[in-house]
Structure formats: C-alpha cells, structure tokens
Protein backbone atom coordinates (compact mmCIF):
# COMPACT_ATOMS: atom_id res chain seq x y z
CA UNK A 1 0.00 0.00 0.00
CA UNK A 2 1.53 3.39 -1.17
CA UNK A 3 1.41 6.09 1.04
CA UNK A 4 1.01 9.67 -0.31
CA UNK A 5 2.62 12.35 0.58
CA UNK A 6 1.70 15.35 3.04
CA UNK A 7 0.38 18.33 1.29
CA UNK A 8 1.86 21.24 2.33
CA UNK A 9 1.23 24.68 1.20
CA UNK A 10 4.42 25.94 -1.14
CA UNK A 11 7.11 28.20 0.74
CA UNK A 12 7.20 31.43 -0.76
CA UNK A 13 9.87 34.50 -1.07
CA UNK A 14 7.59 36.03 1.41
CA UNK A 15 7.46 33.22 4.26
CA UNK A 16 11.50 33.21 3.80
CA UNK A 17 11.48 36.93 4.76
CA UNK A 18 9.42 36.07 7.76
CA UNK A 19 11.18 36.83 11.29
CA UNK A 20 12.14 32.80 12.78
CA UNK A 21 8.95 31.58 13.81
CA UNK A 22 6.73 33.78 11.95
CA UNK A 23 5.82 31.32 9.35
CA UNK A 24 5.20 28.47 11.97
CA UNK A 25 3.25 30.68 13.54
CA UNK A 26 1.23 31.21 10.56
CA UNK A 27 1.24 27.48 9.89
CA UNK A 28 -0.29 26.88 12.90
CA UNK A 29 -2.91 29.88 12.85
CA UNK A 30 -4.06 28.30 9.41
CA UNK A 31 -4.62 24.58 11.48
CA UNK A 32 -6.29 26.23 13.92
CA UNK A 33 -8.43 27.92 11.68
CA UNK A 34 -9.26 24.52 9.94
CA UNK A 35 -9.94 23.69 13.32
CA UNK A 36 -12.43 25.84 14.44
CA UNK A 37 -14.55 25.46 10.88
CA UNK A 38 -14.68 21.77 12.19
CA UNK A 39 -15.11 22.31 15.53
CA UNK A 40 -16.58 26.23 16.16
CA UNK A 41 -17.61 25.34 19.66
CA UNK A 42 -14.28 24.25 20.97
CA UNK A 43 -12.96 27.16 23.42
CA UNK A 44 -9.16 26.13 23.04
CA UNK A 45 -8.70 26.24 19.45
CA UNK A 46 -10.31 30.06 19.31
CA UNK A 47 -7.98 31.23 22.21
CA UNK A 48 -5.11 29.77 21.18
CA UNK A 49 -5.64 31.37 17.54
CA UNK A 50 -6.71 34.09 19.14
CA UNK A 51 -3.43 34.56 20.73
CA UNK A 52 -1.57 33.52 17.80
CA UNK A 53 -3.29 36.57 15.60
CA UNK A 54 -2.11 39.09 17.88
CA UNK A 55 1.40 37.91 18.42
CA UNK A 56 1.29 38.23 14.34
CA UNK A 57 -0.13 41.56 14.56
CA UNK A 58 -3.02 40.64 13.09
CA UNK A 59 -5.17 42.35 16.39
CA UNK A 60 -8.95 42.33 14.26
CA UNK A 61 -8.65 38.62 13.50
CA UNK A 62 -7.74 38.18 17.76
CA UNK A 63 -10.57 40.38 18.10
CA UNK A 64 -12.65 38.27 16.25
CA UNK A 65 -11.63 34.70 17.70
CA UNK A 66 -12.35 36.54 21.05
CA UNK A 67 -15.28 37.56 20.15
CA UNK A 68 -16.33 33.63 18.76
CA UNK A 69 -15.07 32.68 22.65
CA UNK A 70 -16.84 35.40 24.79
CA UNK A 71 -20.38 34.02 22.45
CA UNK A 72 -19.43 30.70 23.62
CA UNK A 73 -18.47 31.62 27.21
CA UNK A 74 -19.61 35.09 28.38
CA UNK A 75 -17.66 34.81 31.69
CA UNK A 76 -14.93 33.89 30.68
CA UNK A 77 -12.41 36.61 32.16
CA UNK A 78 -9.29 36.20 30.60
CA UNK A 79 -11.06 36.57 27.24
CA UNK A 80 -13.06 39.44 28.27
CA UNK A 81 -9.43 41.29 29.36
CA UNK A 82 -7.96 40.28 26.22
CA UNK A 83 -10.69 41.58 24.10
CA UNK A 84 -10.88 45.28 26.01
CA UNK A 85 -7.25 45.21 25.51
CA UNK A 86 -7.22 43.99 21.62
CA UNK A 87 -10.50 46.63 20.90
CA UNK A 88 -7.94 49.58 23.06
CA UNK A 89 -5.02 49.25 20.42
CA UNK A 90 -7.30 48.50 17.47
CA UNK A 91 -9.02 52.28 18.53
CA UNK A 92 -5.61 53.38 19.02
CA UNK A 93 -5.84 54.28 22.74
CA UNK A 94 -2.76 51.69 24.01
CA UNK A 95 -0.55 49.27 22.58
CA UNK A 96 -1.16 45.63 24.13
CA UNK A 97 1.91 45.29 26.75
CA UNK A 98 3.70 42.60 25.14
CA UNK A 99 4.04 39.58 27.14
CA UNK A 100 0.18 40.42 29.02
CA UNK A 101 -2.81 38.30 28.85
C-alpha cells in the first residue's frame, strides 16, 4: 500500500522573509483555523488562535476569535481582558503590553 505524501502549502519568497517563527506561527494559525470550521464550539482552538493573531499583529482577526469565545463563554475573564485590551489598540488608545494576557 503506497502512502502519499503530506500536502503542504508551497514556501514562498515572502514566508523566507518572515522573522524565525513567523511562518510556523502562521502554519499553525491556518490549522487552527481549519480547526475551528470543524469544531466552532471548541474554546481552546479560538484562544489559542486568538493569541496567535495578535502575536502576528493581526489584532482584528484576535478580536474576532475573542469575540467567537466570549459568544461561547460570556464569563470567561481572561477573554473578556484580552478583548478590552485587543478593541484599546485597534481604537488606538494603548498598545497591548507585550508579554500580558
């Protein structure tokens, strides 16, 4: 029985100019995403993408994966903090202290 091979998406001159870690960090914000289309009620997957986005920069798409998470769990107060804080920098009042959640 042949096995075939993993598909992964092509490297590109772009991913190359990535910071280290950068493209496994998009990698792995892409499998979460999968994820969550197959799973949308499963808290871990949004946080942890949702974390992922904003240590990318990407601070609407964190917004958003909060947002999916607070829907799912309305108390849940490490997501609420993170979202205030996310919402803050995306209305340009403070920069998210790197390193705070």
């Amino acid at each position: 029985m042949a096995l075939s091979p993993l598909s992964y998406p092509p490297i590109t001159a772009r991913d190359i100019a990535q910071p280290p870690g950068q493209c496994n960090k998009k990698g792995a914000v892409a499998e979460l995403d999968q994820l969550i289309r197959l799973q949308p009620k499963e808290k871990k997957h949004l946080r942890q993408a949702a974390s992922l986005y904003e240590e990318l920069g990407n601070f609407p798409e964190a917004a958003k994966k909060l947002e999916q998470l607070l829907k799912l769990d309305p108390k849940n107060k490490e997501a609420q903090d993170d979202y205030l804080r996310i919402r803050r920098h995306l209305l340009g009042t403070q920069k998210p202290a790197k390193g705070s959640r």
